[in-house]
PDB file of N, CA and C in Angstrom:
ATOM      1  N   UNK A   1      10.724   5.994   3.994  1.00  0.00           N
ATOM      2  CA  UNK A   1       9.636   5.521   3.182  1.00  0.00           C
ATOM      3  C   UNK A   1      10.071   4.415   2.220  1.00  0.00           C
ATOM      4  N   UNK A   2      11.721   4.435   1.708  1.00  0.00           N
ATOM      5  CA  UNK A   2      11.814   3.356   0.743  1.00  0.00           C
ATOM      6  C   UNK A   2      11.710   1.992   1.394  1.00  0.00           C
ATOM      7  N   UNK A   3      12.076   2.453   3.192  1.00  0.00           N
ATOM      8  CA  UNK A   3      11.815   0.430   3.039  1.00  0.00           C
ATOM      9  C   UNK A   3      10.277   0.422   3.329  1.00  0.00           C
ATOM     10  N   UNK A   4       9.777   1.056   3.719  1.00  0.00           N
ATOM     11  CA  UNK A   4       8.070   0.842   3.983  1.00  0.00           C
ATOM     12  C   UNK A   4       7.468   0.131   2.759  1.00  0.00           C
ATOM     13  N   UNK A   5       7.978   1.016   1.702  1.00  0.00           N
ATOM     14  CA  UNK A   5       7.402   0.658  -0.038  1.00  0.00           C
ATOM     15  C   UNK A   5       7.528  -1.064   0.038  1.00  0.00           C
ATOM     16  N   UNK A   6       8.903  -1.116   0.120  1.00  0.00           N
ATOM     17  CA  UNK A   6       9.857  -2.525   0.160  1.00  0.00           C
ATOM     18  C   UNK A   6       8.826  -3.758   1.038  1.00  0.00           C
ATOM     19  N   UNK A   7       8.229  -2.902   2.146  1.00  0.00           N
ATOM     20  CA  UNK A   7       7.734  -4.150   2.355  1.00  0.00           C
ATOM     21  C   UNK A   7       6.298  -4.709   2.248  1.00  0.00           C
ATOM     22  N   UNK A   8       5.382  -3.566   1.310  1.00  0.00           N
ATOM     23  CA  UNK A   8       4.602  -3.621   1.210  1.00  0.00           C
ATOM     24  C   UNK A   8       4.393  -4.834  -0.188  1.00  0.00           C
ATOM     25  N   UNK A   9       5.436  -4.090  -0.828  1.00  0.00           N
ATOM     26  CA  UNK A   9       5.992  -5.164  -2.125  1.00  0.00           C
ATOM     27  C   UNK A   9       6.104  -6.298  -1.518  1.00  0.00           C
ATOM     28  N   UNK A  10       6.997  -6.473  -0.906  1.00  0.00           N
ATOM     29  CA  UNK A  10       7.157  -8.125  -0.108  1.00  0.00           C
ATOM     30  C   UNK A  10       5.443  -8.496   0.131  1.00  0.00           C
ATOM     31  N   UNK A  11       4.694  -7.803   0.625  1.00  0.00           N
ATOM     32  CA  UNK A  11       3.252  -8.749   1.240  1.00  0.00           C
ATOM     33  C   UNK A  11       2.574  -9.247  -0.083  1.00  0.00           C
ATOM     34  N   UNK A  12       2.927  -8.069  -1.486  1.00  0.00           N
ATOM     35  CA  UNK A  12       2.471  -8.381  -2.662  1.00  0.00           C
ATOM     36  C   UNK A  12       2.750 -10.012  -3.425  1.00  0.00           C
ATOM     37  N   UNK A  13       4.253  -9.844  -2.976  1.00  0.00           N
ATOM     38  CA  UNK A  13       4.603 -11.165  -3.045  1.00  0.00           C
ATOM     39  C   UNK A  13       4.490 -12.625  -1.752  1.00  0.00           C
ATOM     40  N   UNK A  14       4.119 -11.830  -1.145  1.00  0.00           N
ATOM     41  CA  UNK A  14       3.843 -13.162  -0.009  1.00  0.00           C
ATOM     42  C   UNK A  14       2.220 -12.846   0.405  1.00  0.00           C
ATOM     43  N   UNK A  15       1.316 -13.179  -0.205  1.00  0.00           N
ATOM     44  CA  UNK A  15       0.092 -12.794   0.353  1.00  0.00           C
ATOM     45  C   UNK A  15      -0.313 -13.835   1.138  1.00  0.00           C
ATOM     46  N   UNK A  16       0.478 -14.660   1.687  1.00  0.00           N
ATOM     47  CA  UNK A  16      -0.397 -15.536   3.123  1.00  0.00           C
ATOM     48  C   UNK A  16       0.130 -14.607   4.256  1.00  0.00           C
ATOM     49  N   UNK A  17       0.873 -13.810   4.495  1.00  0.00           N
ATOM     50  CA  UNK A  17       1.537 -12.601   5.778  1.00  0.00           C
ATOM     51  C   UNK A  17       0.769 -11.800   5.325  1.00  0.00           C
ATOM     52  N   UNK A  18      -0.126 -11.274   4.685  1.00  0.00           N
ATOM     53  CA  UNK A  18      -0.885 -10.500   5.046  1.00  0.00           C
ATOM     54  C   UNK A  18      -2.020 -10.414   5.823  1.00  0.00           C
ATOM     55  N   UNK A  19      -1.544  -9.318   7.217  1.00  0.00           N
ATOM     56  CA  UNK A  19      -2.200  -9.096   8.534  1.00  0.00           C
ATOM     57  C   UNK A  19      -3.559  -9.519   8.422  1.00  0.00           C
ATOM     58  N   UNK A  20      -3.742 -10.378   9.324  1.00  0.00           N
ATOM     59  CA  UNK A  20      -5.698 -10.578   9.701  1.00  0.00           C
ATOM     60  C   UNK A  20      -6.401  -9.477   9.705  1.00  0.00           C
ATOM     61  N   UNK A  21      -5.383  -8.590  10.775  1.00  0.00           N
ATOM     62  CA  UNK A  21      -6.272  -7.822  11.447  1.00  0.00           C
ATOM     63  C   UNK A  21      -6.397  -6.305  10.505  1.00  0.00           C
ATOM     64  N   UNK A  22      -5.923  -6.163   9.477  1.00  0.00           N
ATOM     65  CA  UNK A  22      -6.182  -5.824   7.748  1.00  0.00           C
ATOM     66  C   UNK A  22      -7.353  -6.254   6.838  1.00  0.00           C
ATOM     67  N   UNK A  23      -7.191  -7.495   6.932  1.00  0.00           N
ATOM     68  CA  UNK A  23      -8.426  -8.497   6.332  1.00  0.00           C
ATOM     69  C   UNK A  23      -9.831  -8.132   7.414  1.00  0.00           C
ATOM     70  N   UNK A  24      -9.531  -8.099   8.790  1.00  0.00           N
ATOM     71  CA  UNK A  24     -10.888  -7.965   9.470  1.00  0.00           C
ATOM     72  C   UNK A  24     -11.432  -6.809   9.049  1.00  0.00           C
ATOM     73  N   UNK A  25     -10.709  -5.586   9.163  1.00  0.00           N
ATOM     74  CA  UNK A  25     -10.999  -4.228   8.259  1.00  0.00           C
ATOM     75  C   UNK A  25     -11.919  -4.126   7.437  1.00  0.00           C
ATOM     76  N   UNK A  26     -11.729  -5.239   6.643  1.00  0.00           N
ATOM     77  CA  UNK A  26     -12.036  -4.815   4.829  1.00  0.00           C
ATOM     78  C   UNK A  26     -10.717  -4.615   4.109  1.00  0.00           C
ATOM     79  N   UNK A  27      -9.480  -4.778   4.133  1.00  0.00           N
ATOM     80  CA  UNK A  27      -9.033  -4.351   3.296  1.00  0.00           C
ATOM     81  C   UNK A  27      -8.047  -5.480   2.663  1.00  0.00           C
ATOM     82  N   UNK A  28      -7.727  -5.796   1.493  1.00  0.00           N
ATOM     83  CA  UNK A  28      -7.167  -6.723   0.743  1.00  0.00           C
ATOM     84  C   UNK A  28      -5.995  -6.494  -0.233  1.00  0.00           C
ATOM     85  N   UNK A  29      -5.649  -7.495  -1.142  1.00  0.00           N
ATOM     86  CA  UNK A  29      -4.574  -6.785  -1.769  1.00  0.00           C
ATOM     87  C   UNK A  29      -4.632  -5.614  -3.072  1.00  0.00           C
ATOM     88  N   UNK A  30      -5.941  -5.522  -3.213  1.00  0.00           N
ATOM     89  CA  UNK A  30      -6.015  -4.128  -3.901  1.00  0.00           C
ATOM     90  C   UNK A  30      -6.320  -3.396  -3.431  1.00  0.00           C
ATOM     91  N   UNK A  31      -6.339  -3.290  -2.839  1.00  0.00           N
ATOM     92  CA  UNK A  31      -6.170  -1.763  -1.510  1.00  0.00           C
ATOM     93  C   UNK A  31      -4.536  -1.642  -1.301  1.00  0.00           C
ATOM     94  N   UNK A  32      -3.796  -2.696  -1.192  1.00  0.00           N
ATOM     95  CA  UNK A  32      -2.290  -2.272  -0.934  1.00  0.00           C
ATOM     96  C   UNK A  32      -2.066  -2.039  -2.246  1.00  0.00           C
ATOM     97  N   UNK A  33      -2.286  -2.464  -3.678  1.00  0.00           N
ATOM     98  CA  UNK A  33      -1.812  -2.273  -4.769  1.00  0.00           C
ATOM     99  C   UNK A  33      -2.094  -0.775  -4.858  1.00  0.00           C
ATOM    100  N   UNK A  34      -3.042   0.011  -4.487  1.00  0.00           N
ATOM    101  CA  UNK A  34      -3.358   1.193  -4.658  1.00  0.00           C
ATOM    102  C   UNK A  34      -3.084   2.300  -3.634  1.00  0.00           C
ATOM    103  N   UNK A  35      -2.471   1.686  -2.540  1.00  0.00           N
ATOM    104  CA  UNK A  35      -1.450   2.235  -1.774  1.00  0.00           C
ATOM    105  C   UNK A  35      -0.438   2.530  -2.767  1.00  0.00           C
ATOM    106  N   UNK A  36       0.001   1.499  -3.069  1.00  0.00           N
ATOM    107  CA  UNK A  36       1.765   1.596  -3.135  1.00  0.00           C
ATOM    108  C   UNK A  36       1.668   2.039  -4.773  1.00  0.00           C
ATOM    109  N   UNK A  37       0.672   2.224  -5.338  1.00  0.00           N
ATOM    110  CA  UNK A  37       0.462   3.151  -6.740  1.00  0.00           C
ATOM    111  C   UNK A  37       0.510   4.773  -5.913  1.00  0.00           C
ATOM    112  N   UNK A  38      -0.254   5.061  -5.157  1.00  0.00           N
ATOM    113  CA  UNK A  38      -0.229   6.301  -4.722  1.00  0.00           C
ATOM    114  C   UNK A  38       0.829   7.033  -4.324  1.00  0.00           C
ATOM    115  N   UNK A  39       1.711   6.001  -3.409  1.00  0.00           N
ATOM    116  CA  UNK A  39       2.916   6.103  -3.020  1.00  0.00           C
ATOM    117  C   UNK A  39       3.944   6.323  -4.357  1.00  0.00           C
ATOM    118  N   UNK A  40       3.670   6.004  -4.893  1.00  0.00           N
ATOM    119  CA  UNK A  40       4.780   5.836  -5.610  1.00  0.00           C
ATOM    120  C   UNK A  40       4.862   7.185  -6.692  1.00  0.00           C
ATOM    121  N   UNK A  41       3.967   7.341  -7.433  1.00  0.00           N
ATOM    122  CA  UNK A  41       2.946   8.568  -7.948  1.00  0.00           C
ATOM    123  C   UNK A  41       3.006   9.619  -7.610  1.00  0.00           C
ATOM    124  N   UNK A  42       2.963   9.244  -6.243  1.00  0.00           N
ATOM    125  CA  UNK A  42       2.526  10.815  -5.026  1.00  0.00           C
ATOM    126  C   UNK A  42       1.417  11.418  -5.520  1.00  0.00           C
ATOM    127  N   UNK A  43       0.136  10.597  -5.816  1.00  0.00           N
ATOM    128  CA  UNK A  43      -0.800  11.280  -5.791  1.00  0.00           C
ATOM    129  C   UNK A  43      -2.230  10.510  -5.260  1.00  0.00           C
ATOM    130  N   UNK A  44      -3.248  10.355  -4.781  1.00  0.00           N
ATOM    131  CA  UNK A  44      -4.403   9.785  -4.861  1.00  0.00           C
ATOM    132  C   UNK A  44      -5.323   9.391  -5.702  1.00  0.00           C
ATOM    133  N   UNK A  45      -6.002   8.887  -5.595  1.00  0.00           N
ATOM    134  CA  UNK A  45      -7.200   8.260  -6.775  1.00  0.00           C
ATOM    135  C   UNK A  45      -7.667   9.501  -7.558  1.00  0.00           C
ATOM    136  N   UNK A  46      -8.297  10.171  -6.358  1.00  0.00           N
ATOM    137  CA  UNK A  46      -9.083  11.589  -6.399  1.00  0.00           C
ATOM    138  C   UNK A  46      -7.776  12.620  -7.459  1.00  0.00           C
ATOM    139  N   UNK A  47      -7.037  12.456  -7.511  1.00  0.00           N
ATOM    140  CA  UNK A  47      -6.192  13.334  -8.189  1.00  0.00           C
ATOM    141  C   UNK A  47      -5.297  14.166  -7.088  1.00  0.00           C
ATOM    142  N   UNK A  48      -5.800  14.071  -5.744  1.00  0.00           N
ATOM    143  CA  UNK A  48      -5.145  15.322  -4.959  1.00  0.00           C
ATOM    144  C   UNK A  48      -3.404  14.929  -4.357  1.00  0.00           C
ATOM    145  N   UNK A  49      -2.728  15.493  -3.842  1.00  0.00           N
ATOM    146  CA  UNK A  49      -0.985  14.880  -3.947  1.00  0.00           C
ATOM    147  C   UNK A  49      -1.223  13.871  -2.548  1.00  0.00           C
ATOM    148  N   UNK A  50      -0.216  13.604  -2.557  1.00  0.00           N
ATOM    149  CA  UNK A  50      -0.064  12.098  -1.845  1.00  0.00           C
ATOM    150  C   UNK A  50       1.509  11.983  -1.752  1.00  0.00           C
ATOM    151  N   UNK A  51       2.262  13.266  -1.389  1.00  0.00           N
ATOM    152  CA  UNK A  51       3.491  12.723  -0.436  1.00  0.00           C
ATOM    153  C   UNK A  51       4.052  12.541   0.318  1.00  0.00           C
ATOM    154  N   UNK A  52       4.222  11.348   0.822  1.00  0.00           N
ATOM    155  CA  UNK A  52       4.497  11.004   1.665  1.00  0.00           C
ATOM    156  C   UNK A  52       6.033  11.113   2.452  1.00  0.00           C
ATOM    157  N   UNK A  53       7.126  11.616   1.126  1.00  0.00           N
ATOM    158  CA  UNK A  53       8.501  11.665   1.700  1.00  0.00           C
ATOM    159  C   UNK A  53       8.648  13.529   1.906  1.00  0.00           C
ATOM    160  N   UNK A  54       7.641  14.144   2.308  1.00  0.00           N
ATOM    161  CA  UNK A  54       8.190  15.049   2.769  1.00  0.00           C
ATOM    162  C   UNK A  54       8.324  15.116   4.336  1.00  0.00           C
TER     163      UNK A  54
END
């Protein structure tokens, strides 16, 4: 999971590589910002857990 984090950070910082086929979705860079808050947290918006390194 730490390099997953790693490269989600990287798209934070490179937002022209972020996937089309993401963007066709609906989804943008606050949707990854709130990924990688959750991730990091280990928890969800909703309050419920969110870990992912088990």
């Amino acid at each position: 999971m730490p390099e997953a984090l790693e490269r989600l950070y990287w798209l934070l910082d490179h937002p022209d590589y972020f996937p089309m086929d993401l963007e066709k979705a609906g989804f943008n860079l606050a949707h990854l910002c709130k990924l990688i808050l959750a991730i990091e947290i280990r928890q969800k918006e909703n309050g419920s857990p969110f870990d992912v390194f088990s």
